[in-house]
C-alpha atoms as a PDB file:
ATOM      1  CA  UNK A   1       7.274   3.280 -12.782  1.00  0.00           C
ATOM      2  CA  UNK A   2      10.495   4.120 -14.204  1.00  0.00           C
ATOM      3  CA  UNK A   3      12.324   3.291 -18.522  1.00  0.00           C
ATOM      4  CA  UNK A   4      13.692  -0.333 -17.680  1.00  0.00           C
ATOM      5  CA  UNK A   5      14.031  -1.419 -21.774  1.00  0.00           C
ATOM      6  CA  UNK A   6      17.970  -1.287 -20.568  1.00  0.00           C
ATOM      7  CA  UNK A   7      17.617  -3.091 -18.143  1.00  0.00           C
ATOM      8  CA  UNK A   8      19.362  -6.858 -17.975  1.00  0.00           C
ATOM      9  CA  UNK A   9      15.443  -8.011 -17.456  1.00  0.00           C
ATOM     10  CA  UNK A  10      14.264  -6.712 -20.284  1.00  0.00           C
ATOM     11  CA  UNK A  11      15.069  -7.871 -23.881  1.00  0.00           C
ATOM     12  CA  UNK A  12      13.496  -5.802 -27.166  1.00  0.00           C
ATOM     13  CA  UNK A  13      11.154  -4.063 -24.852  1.00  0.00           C
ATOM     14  CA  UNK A  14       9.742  -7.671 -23.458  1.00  0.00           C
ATOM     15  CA  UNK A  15      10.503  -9.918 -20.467  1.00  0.00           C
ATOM     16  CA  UNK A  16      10.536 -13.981 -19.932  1.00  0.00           C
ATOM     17  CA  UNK A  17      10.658 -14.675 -16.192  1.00  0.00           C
ATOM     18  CA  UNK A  18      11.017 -17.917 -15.627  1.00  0.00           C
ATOM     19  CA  UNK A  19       9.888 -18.604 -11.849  1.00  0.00           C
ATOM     20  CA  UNK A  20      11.157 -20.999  -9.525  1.00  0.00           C
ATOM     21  CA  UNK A  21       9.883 -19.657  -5.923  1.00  0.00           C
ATOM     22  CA  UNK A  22       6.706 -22.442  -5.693  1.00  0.00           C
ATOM     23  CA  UNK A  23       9.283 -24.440  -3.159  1.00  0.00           C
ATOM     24  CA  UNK A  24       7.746 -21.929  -0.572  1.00  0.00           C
ATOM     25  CA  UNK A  25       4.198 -20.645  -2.375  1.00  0.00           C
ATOM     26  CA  UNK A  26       3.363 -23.980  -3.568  1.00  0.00           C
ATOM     27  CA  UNK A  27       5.460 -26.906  -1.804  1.00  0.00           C
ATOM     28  CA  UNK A  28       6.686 -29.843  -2.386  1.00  0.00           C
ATOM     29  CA  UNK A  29       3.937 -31.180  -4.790  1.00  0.00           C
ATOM     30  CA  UNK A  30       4.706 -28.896  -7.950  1.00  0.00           C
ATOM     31  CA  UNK A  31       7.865 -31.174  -8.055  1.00  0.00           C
ATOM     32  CA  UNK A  32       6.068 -34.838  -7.624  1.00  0.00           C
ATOM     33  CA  UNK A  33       5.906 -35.222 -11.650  1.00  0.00           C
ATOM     34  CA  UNK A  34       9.574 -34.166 -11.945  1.00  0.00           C
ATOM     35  CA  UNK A  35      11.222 -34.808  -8.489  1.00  0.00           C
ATOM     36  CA  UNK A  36      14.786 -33.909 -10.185  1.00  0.00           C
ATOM     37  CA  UNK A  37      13.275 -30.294 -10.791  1.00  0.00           C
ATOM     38  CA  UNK A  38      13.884 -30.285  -6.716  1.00  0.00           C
ATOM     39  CA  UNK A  39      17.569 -29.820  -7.272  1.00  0.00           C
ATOM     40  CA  UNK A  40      17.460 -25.773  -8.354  1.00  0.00           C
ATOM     41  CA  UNK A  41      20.492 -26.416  -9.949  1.00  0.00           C
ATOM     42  CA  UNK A  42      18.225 -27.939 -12.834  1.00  0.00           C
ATOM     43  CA  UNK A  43      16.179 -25.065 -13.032  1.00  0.00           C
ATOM     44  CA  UNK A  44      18.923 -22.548 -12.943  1.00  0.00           C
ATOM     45  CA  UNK A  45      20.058 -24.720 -15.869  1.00  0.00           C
ATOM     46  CA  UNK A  46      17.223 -24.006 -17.943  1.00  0.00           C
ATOM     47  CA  UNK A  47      17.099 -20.527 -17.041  1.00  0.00           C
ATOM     48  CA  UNK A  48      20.484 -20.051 -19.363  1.00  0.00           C
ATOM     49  CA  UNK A  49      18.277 -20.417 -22.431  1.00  0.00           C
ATOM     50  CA  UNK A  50      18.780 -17.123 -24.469  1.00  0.00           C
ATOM     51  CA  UNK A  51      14.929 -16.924 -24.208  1.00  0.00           C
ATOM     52  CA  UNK A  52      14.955 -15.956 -20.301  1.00  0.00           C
ATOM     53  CA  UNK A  53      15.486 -12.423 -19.520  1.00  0.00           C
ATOM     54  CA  UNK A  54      16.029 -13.481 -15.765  1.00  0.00           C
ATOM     55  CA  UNK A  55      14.830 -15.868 -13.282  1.00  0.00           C
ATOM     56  CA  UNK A  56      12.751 -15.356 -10.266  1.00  0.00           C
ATOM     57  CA  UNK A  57      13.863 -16.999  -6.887  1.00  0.00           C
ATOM     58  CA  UNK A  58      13.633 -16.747  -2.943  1.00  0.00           C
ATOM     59  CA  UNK A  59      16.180 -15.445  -0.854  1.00  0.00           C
ATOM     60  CA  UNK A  60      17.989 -18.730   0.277  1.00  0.00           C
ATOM     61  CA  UNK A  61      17.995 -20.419  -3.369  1.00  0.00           C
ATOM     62  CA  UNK A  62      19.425 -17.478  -4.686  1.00  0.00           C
ATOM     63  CA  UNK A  63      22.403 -17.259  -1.430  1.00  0.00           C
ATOM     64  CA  UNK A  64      22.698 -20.832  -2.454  1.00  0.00           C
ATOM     65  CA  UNK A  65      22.436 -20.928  -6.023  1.00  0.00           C
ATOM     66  CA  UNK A  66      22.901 -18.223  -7.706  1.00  0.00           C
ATOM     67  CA  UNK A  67      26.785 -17.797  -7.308  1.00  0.00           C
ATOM     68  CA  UNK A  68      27.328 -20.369  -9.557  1.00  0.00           C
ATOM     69  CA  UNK A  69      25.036 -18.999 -12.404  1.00  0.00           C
ATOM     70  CA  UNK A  70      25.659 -15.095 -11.886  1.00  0.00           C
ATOM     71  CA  UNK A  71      27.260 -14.675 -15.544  1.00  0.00           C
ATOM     72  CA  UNK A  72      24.854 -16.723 -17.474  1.00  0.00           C
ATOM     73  CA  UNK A  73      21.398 -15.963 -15.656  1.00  0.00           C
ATOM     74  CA  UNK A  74      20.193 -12.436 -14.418  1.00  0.00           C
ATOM     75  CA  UNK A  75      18.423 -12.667 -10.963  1.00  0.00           C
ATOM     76  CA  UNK A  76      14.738 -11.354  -9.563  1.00  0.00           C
ATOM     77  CA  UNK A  77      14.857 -12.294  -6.060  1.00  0.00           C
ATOM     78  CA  UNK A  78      11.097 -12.352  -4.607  1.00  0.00           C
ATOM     79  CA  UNK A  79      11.691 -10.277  -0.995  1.00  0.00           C
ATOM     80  CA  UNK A  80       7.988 -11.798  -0.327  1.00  0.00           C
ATOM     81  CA  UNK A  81       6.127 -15.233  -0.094  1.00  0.00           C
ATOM     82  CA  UNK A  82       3.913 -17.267   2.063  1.00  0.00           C
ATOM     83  CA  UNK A  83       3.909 -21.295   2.128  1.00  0.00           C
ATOM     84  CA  UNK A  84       0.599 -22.881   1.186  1.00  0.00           C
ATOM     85  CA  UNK A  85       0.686 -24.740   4.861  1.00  0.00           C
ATOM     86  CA  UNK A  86      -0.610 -20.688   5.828  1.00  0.00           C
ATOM     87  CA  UNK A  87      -4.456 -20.696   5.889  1.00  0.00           C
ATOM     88  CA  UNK A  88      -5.344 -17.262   6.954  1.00  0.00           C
ATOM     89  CA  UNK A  89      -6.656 -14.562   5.086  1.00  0.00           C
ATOM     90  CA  UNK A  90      -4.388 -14.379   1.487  1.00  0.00           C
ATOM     91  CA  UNK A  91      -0.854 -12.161   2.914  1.00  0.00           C
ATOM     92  CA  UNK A  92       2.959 -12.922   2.384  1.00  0.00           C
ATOM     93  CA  UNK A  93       5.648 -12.256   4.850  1.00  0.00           C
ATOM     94  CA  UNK A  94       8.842  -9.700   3.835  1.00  0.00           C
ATOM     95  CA  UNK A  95      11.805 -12.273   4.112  1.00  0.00           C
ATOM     96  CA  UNK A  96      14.709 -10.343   2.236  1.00  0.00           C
ATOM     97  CA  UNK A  97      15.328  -6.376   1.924  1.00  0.00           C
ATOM     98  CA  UNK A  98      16.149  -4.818  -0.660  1.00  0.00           C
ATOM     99  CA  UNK A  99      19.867  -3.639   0.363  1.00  0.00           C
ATOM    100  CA  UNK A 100      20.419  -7.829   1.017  1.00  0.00           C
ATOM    101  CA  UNK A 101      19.095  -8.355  -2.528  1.00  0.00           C
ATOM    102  CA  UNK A 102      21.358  -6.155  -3.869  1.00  0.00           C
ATOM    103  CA  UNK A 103      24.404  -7.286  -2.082  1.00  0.00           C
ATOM    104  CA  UNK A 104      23.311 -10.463  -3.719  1.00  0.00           C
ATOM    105  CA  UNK A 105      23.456  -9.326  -6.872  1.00  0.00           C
ATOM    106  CA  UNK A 106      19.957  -9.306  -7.901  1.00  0.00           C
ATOM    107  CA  UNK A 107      19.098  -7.605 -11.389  1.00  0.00           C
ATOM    108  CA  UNK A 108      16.031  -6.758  -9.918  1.00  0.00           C
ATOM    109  CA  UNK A 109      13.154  -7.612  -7.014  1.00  0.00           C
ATOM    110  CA  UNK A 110       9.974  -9.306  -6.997  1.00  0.00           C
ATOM    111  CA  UNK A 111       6.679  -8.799  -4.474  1.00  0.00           C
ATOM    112  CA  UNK A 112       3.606 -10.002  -4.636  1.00  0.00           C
ATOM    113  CA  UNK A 113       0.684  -8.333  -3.759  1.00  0.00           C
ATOM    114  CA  UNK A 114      -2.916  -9.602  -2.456  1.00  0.00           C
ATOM    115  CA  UNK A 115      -5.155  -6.625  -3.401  1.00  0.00           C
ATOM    116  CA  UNK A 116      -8.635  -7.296  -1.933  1.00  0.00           C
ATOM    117  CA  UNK A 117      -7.414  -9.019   1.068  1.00  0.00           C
ATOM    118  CA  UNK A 118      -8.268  -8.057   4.590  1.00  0.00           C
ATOM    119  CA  UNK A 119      -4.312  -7.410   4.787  1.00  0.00           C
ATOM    120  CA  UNK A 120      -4.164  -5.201   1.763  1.00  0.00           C
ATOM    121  CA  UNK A 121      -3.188  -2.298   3.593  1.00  0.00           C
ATOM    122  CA  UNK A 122      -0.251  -3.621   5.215  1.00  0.00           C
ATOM    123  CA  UNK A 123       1.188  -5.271   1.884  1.00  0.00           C
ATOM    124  CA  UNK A 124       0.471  -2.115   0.349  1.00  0.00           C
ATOM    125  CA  UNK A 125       2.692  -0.278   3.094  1.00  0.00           C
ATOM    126  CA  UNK A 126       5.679  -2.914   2.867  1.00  0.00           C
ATOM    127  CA  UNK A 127       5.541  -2.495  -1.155  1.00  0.00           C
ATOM    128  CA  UNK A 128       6.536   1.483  -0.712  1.00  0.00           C
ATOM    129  CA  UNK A 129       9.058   0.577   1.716  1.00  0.00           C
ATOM    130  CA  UNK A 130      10.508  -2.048  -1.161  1.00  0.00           C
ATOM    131  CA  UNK A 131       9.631   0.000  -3.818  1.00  0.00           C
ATOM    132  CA  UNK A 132      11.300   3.388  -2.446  1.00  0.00           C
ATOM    133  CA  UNK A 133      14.378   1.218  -1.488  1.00  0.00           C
ATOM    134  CA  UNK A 134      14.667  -0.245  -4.717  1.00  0.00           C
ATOM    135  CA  UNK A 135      14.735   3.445  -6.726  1.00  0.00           C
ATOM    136  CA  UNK A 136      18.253   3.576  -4.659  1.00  0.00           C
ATOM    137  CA  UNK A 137      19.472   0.970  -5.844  1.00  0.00           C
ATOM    138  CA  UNK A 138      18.020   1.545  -9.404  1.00  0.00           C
ATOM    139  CA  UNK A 139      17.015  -1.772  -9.646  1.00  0.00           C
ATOM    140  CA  UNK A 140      13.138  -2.628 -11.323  1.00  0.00           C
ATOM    141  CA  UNK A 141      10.243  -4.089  -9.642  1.00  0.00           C
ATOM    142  CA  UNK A 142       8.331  -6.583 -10.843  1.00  0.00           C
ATOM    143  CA  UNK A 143       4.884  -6.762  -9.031  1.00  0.00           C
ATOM    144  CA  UNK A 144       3.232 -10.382  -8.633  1.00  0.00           C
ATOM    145  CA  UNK A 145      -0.548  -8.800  -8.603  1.00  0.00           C
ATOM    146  CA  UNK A 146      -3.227 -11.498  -7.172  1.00  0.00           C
ATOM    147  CA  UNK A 147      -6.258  -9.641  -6.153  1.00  0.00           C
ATOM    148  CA  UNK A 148      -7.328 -12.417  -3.776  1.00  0.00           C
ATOM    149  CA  UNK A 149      -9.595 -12.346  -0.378  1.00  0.00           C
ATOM    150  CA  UNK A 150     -12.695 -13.086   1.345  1.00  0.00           C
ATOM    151  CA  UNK A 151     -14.320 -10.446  -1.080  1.00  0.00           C
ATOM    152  CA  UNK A 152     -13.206 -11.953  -4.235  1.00  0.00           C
ATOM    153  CA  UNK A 153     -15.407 -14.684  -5.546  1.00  0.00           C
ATOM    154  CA  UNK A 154     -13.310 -14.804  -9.058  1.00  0.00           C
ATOM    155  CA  UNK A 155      -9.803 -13.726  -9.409  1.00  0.00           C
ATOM    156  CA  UNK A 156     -10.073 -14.013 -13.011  1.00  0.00           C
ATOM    157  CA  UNK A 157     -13.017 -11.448 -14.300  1.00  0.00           C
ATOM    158  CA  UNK A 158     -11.854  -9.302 -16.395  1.00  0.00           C
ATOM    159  CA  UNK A 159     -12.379  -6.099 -14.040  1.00  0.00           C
ATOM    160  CA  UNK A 160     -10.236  -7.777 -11.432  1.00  0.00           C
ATOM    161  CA  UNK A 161      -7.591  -8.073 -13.569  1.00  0.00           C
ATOM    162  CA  UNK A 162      -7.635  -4.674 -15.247  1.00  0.00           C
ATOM    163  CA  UNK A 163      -8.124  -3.427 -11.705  1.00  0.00           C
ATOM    164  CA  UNK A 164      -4.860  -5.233 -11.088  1.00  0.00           C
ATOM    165  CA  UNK A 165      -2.362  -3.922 -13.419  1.00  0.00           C
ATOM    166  CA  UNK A 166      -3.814  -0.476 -12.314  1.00  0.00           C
ATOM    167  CA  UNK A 167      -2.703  -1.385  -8.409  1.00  0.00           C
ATOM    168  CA  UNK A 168       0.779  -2.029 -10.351  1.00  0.00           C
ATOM    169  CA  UNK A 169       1.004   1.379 -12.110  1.00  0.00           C
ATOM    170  CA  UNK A 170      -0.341   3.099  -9.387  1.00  0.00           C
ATOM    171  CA  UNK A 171       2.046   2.231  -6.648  1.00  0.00           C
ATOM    172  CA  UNK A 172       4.731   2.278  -8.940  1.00  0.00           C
ATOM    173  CA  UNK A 173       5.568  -0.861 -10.136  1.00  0.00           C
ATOM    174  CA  UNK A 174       7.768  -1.159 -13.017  1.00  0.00           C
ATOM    175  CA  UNK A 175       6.399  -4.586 -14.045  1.00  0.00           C
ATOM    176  CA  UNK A 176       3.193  -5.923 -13.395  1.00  0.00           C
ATOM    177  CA  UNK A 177       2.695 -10.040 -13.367  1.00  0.00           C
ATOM    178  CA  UNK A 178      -1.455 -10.878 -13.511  1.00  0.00           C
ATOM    179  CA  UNK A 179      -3.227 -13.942 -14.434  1.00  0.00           C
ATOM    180  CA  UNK A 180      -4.879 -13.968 -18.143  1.00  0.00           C
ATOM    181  CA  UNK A 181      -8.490 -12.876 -18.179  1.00  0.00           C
ATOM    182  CA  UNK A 182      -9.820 -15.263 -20.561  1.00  0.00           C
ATOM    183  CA  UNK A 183     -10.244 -13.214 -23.668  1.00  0.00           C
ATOM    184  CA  UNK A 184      -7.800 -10.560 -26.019  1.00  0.00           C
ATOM    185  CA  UNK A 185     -10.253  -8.235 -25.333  1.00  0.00           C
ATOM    186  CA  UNK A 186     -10.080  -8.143 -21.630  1.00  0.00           C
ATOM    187  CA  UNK A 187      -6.108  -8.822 -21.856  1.00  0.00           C
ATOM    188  CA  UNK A 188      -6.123  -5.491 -24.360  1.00  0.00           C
ATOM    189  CA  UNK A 189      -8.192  -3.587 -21.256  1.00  0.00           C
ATOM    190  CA  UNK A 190      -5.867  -4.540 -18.620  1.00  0.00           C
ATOM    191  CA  UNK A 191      -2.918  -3.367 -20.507  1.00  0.00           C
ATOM    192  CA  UNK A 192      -4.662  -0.330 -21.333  1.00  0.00           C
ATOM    193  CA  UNK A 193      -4.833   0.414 -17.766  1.00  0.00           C
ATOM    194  CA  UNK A 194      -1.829   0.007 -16.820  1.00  0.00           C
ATOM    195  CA  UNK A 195      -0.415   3.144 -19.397  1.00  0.00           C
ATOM    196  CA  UNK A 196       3.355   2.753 -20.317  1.00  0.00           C
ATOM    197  CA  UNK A 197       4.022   0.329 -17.273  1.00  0.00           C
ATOM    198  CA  UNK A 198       4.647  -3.028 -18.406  1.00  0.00           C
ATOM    199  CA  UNK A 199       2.428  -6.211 -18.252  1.00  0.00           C
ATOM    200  CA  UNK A 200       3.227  -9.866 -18.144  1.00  0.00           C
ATOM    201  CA  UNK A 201       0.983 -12.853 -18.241  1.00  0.00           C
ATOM    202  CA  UNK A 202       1.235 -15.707 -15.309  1.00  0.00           C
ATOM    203  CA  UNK A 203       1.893 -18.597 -16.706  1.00  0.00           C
ATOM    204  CA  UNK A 204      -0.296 -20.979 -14.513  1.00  0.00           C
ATOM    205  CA  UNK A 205      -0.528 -24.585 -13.780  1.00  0.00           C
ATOM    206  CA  UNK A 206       0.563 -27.023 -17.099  1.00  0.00           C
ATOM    207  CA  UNK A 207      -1.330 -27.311 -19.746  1.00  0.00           C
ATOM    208  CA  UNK A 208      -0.438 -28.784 -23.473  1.00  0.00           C
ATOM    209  CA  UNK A 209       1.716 -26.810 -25.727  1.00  0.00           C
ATOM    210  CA  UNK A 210      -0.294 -25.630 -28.161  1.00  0.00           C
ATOM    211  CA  UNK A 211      -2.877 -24.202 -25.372  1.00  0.00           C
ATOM    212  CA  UNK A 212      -0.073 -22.728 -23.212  1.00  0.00           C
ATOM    213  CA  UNK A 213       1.688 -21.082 -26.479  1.00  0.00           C
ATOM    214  CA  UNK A 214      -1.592 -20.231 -27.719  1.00  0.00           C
ATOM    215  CA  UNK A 215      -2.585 -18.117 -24.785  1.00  0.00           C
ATOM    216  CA  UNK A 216       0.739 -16.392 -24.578  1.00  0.00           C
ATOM    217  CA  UNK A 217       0.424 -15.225 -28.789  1.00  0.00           C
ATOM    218  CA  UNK A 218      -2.947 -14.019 -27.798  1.00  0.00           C
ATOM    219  CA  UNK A 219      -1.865 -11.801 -24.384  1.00  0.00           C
ATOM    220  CA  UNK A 220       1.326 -10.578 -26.681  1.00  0.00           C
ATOM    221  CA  UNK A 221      -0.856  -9.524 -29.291  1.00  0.00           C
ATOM    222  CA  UNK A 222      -3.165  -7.967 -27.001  1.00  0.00           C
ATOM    223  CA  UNK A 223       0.028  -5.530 -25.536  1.00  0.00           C
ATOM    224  CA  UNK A 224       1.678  -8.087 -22.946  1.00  0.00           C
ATOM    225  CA  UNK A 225       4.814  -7.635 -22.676  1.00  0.00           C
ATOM    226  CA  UNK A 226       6.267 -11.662 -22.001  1.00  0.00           C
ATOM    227  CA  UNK A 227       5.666 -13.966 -19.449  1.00  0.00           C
ATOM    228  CA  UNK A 228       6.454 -14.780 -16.368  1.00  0.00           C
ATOM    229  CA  UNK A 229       6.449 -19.169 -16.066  1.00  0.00           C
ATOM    230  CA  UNK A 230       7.406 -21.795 -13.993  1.00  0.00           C
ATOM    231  CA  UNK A 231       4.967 -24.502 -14.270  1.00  0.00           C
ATOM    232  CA  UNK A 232       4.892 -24.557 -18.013  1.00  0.00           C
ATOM    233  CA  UNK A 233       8.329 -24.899 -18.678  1.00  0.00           C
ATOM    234  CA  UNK A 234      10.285 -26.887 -15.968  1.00  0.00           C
ATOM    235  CA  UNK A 235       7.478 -29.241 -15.774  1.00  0.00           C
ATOM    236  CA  UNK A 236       7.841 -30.357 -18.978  1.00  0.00           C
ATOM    237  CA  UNK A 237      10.473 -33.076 -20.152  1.00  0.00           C
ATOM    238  CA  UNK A 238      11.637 -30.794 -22.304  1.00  0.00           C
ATOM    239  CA  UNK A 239      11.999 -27.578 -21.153  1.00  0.00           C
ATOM    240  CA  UNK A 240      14.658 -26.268 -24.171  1.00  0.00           C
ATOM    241  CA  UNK A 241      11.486 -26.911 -26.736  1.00  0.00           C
ATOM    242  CA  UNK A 242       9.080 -24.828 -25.262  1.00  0.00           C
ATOM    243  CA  UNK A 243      11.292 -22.332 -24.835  1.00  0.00           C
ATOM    244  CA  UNK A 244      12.929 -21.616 -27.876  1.00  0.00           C
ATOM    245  CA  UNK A 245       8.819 -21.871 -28.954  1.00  0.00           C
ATOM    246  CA  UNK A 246       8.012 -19.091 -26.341  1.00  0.00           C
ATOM    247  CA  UNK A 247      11.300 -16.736 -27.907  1.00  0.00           C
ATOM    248  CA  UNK A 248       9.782 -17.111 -31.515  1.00  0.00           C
ATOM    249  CA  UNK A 249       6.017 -15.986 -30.118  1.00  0.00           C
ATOM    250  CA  UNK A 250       7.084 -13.343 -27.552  1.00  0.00           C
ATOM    251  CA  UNK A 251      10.106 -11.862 -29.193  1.00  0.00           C
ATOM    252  CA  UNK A 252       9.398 -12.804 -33.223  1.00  0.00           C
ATOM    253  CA  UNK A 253       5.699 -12.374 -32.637  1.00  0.00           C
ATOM    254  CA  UNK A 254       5.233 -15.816 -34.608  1.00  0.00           C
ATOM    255  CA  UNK A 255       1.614 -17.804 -34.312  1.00  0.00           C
ATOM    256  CA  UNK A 256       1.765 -20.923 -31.817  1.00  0.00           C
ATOM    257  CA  UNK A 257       1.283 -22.960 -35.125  1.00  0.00           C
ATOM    258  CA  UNK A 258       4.500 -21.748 -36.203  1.00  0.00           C
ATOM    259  CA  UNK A 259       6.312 -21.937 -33.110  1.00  0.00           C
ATOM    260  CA  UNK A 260       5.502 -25.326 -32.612  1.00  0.00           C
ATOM    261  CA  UNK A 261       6.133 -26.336 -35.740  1.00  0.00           C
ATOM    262  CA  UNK A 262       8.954 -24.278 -35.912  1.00  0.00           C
ATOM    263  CA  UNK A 263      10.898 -26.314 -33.308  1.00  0.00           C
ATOM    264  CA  UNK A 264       9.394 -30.288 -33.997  1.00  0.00           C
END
């Protein structure tokens, strides 16, 4: 873990990361409600909002992409990711180095890690090697951590989830992305556990407004710092609304009442 509060991911000590790599973790079917949302372009669109400290992508959206974006949106390229058509025990293939991402211009890189899985170890050993290589080229990382395996009967508990920011800190992640744990209290834990290394909330499949924004105000209260979303914002038909909602509860610290009624 290294200061990133200057870095172009980070905004007042917080991140948004707005995530568009499910055309590879996910498929196809994320984009059946809103088959424009296929075109990145769209996406890369929304990702302009003043709200979005940078957006997360795969290596050949961001080659194809990006270029056209690269003063308006700052980039976390994912070097990692599995399709859902995989059905072995939970891992994710390296597709991009480090050095690539840079030469792409990435602001900073993205991996996701499976603690718990039978392939743990290996993940763990391709995270240094990503990890080391991005000290060099002082660019963050922002760990996707998704304790998931044959072992893990709930990927939610609160211990899980404290135990994952801890992976995060401990292996030196500079950012660590983990699913909510149902309650402030066990959101306040996790944080707690991952010392001065920062924690962002998954934003998850859609749900309504006021239960999306509600669960953000009450991981940012209990020390997140932002969110990482893709779902919950590019699946709605209006994507500007819950964002500038999402700026005024991570970055104003305003209720999801206000928000909401902030930007009717």
């Amino acid at each position: 873990m290294i200061p990133i509060d200057d870095s172009p991911i980070v905004r007042d000590g917080k991140s948004l990361i707005l995530a568009m790599d499910h055309g590879l973790e996910h498929g196809p079917v994320d984009f059946e409600e809103v088959p424009e949302k296929l075109d990145p372009s769209t996406v890369f669109e929304t990702a302009t909002h003043d709200a979005v400290t940078c957006m997360a992508v795969q290596k050949g959206i961001a080659e194809g992409y990006y270029p056209s974006y690269e003063d308006d949106v700052n980039l976390l390229l994912k070097v990692n990711g599995t399709s859902n058509l995989w059905m072995g025990e939970y891992d994710s293939a390296v597709n991009c180095s480090v050095d690539y991402a840079a030469e792409i211009g990435a602001d900073a890189v993205g991996f996701t890690l499976y603690g718990g899985s039978n392939h743990e170890v290996e993940m763990a050993e391709e995270f240094r090697d990503v990890q080391e290589d991005a000290r060099e080229h002082d660019l963050p990382v922002v760990m996707w951590s998704y304790p998931r395996g044959q072992g893990l009967k709930n990927d939610t508990k609160p211990e899980v989830i404290s135990y994952a920011t801890r992976l995060g800190l401990e292996l030196g992640a500079d950012i660590a992305k983990v699913k909510y744990p149902g309650s402030p209290e066990a959101m306040e834990h996790a944080c707690r556990c991952a010392g001065d290394m920062k924690v962002v909330m998954s934003g998850g499949s859609k749900t309504s407004d006021y239960e999306f924004l509600s669960t953000v105000e009450a991981a940012v209260n209990a020390g997140a710092k932002g969110l990482a979303v893709g779902r919950n914002v590019w699946q709605r038909e209006n994507p500007t609304r819950i964002l500038d909602a999402l700026e005024q509860v991570i970055f104003e610290e305003e209720t999801a009442d206000a928000a909401l009624e902030a930007t009717e």
